[in-house]
C-alpha atoms as a PDB file:
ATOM      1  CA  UNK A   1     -16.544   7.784   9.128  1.00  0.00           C
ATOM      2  CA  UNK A   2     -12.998   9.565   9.304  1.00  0.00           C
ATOM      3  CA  UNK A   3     -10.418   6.711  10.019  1.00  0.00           C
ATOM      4  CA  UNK A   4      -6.786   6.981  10.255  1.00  0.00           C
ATOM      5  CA  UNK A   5      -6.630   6.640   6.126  1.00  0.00           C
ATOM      6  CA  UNK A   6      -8.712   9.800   5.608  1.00  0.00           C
ATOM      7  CA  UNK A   7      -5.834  11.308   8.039  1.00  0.00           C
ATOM      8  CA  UNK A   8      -2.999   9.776   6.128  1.00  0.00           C
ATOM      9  CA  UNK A   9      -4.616  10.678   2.894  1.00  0.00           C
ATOM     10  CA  UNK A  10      -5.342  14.120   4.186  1.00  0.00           C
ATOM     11  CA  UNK A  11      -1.402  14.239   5.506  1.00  0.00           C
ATOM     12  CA  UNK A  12      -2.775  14.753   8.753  1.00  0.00           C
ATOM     13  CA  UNK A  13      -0.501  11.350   9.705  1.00  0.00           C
ATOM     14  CA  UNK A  14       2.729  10.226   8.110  1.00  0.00           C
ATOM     15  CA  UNK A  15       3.201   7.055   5.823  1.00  0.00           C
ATOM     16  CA  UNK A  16       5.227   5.685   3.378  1.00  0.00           C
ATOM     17  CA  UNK A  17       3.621   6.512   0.544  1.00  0.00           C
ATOM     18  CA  UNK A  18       4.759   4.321  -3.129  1.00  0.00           C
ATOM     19  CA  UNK A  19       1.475   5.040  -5.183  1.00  0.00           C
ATOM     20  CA  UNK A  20      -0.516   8.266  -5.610  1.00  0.00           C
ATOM     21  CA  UNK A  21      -3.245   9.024  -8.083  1.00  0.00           C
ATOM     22  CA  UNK A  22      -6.746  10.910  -8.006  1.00  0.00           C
ATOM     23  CA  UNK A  23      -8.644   7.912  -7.173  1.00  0.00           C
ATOM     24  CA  UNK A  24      -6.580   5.837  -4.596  1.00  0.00           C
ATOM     25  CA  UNK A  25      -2.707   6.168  -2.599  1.00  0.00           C
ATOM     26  CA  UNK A  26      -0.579   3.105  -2.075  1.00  0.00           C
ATOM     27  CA  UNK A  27       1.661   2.897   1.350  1.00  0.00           C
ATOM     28  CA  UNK A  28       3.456   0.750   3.534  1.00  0.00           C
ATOM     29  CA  UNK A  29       1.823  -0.718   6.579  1.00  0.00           C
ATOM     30  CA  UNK A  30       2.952  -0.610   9.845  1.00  0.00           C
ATOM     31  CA  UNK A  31       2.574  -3.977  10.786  1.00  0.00           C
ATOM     32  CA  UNK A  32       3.945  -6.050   7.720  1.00  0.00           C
ATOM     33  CA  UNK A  33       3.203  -9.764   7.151  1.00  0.00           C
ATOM     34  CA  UNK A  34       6.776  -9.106   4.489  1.00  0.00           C
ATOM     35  CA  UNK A  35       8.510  -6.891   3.418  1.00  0.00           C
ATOM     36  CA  UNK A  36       7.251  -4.524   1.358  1.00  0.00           C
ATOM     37  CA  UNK A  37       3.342  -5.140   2.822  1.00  0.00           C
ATOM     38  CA  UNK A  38       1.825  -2.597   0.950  1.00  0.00           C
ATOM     39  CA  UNK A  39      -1.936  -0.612   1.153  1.00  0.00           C
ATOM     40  CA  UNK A  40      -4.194   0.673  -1.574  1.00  0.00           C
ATOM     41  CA  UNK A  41      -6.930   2.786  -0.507  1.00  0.00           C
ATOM     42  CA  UNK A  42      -9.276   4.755  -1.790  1.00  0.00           C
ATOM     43  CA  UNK A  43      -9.310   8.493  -0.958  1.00  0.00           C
ATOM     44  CA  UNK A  44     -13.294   8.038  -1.143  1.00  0.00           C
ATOM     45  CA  UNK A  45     -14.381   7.346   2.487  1.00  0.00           C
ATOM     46  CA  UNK A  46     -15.756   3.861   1.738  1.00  0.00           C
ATOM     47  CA  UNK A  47     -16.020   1.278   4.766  1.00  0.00           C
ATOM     48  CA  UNK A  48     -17.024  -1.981   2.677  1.00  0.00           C
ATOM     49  CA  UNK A  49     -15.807  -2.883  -0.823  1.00  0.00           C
ATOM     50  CA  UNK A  50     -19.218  -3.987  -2.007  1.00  0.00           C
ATOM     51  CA  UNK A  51     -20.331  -0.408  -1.343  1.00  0.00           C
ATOM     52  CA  UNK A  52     -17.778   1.078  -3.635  1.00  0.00           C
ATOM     53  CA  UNK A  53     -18.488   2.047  -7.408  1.00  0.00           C
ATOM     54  CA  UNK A  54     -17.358  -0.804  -9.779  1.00  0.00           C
ATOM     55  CA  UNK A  55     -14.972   1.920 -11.649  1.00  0.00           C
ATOM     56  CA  UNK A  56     -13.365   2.766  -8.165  1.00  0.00           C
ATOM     57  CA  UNK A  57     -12.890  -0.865  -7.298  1.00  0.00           C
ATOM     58  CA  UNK A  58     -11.905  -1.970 -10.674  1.00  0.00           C
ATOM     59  CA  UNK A  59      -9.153   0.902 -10.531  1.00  0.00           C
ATOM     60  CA  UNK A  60      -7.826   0.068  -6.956  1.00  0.00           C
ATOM     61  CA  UNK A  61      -7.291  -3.995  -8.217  1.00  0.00           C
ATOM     62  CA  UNK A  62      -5.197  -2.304 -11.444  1.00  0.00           C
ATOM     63  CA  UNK A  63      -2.963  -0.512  -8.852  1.00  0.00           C
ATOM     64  CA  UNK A  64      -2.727  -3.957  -6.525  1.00  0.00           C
ATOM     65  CA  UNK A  65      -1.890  -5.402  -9.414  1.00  0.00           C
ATOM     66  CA  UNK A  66       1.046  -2.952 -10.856  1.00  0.00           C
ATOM     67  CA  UNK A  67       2.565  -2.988  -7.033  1.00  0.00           C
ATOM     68  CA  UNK A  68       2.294  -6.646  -6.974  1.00  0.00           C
ATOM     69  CA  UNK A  69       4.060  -7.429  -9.909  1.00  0.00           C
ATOM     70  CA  UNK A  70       6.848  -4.911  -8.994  1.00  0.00           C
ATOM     71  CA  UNK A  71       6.654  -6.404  -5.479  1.00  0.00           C
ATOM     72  CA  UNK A  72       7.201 -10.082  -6.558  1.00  0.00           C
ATOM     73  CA  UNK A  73       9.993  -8.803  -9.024  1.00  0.00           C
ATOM     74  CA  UNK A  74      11.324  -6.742  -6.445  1.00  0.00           C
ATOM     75  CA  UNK A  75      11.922  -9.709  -3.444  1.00  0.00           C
ATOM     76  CA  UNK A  76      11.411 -12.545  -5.856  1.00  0.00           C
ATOM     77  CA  UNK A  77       9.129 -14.307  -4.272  1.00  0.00           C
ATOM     78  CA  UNK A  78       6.509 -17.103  -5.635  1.00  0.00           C
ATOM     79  CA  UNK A  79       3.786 -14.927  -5.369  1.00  0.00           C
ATOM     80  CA  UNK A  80       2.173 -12.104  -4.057  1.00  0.00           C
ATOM     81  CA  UNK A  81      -0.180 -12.172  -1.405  1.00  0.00           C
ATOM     82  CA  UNK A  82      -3.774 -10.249  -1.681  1.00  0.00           C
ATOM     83  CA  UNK A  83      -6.658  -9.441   0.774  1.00  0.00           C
ATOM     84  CA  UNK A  84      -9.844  -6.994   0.735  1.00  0.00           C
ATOM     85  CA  UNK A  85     -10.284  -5.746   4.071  1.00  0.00           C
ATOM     86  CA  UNK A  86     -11.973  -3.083   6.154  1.00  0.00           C
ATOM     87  CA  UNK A  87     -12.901  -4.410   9.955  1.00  0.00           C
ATOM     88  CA  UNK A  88      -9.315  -3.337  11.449  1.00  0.00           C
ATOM     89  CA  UNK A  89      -9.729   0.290   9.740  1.00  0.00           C
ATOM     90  CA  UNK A  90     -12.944   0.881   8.611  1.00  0.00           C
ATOM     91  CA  UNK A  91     -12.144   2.121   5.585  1.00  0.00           C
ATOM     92  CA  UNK A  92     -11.846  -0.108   2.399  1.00  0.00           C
ATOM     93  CA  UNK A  93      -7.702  -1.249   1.903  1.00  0.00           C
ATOM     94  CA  UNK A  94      -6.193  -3.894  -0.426  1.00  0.00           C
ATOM     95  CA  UNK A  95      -3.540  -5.632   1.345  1.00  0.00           C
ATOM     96  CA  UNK A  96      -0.528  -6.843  -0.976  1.00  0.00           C
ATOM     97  CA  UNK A  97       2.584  -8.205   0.093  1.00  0.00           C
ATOM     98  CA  UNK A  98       5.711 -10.949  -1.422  1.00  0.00           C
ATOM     99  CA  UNK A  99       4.595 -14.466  -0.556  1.00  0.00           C
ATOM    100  CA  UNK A 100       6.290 -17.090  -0.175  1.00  0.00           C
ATOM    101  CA  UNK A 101       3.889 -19.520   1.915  1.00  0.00           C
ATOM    102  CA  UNK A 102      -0.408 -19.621   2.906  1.00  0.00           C
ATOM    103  CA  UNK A 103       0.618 -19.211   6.510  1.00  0.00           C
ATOM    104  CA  UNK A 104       1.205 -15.755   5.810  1.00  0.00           C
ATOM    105  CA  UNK A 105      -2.365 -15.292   5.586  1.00  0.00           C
ATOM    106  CA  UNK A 106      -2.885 -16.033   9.265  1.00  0.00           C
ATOM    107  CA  UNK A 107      -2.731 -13.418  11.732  1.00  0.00           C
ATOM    108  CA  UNK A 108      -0.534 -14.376  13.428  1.00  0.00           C
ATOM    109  CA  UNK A 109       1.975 -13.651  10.609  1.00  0.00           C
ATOM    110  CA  UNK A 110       1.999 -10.033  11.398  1.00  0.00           C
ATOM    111  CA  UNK A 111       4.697  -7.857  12.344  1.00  0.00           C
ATOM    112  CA  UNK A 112       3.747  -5.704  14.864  1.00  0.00           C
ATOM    113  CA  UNK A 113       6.887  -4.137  16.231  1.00  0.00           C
ATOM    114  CA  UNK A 114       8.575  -3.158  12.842  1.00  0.00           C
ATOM    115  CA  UNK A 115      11.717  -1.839  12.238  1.00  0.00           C
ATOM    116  CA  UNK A 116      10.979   1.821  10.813  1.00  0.00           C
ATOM    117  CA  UNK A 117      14.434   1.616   8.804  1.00  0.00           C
ATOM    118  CA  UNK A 118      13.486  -1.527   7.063  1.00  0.00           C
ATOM    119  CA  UNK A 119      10.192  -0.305   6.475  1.00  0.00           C
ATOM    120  CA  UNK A 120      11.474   3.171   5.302  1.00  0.00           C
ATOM    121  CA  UNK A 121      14.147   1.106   2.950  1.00  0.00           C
ATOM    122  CA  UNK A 122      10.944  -1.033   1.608  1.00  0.00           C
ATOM    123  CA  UNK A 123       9.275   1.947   0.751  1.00  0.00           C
ATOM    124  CA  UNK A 124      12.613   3.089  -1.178  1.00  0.00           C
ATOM    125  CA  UNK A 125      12.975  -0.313  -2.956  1.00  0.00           C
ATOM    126  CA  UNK A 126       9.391  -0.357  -3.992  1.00  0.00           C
ATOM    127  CA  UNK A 127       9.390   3.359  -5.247  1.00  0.00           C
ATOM    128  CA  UNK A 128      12.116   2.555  -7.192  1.00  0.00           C
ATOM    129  CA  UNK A 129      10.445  -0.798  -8.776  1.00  0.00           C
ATOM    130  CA  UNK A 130       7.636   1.275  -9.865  1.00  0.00           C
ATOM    131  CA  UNK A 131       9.645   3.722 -11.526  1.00  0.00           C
ATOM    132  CA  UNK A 132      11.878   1.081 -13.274  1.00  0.00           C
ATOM    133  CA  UNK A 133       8.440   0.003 -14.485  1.00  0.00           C
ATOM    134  CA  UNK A 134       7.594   3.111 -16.137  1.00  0.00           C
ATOM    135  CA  UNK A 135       5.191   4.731 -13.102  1.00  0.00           C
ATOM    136  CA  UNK A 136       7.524   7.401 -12.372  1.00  0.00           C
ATOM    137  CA  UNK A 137       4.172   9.916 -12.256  1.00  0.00           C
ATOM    138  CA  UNK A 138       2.350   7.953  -9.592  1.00  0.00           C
ATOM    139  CA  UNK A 139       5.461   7.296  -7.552  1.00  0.00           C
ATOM    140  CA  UNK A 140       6.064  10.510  -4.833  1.00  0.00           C
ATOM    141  CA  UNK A 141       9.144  12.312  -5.514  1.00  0.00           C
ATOM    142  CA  UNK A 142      13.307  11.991  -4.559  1.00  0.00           C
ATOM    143  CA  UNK A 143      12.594  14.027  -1.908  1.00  0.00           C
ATOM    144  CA  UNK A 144       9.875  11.877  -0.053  1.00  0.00           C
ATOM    145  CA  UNK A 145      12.931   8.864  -0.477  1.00  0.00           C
ATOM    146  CA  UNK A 146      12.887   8.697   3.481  1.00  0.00           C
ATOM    147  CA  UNK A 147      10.707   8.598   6.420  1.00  0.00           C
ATOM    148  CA  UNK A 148       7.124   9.883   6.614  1.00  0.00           C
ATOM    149  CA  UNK A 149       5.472  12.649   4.541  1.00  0.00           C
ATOM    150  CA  UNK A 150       1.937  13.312   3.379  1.00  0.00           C
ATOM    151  CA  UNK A 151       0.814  12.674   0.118  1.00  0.00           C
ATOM    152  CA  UNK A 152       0.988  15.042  -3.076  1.00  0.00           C
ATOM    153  CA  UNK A 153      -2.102  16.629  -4.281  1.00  0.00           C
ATOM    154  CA  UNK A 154      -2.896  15.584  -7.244  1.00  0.00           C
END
């Protein structure tokens, strides 16, 4: 079941990557419902959550969580929103991204003709959270600050 995350994972296709670690990568999507709409996935190949190990899943939800809170500091918004999905990709992601209101939820509320700059200036603003946070090792380097790359090996 190779979907377009095994490729970005792989760095067979660019992304904005803000998270890496040996059990999941963090990125920006291209179709934001805010700014800084951010994925965790898995680098397992795993289409539905309930058919991922409890240690895998209980790892990806500490990463939402670290991104959210630097997220929600970040564009100081009321909250942060949070879905489980896998029928668009089918490939287990976390959606997280600043809220601010429940409409964001609906589909609708998606971006699907983003800027690149403001996505690549998310992705800098986020890295940069992360690392104020004390993440520095999980965050890619200075040199991945802009555009698309593929994600260090860890």
């Amino acid at each position: 079941m190779t979907s377009i995350f095994t490729r970005i994972i792989n760095g067979e296709s660019p992304a904005r990557f803000v998270w890496t670690d040996d059990t999941c990568v963090a990125f920006l999507t291209i179709e934001p419902r805010g700014p800084g709409h951010t994925l965790v996935v898995p680098r397992e190949e795993v289409d539905r959550w309930l058919d991922v190990d409890a240690g895998t899943m209980e790892h990806l939800m500490r990463v939402a969580r670290l991104i959210g809170l630097a997220q929600r500091e970040e564009w100081e918004s009321d909250r942060v929103g949070l879905m489980v999905e896998g029928y668009m990709v089918p490939h287990l992601h976390i959606h997280l991204w600043p809220s601010w209101s429940p409409f964001e939820f609906h589909p609708t509320g998606i971006d699907r003709n983003a800027n690149p700059r403001h996505l690549d200036d998310n992705a800098v603003r986020l890295r940069a959270r992360l690392r104020s946070h004390g993440h520095g090792e999980r965050i890619p380097g200075e040199n991945t600050e802009r555009g698309s790359w593929p994600v260090p090996a860890n």
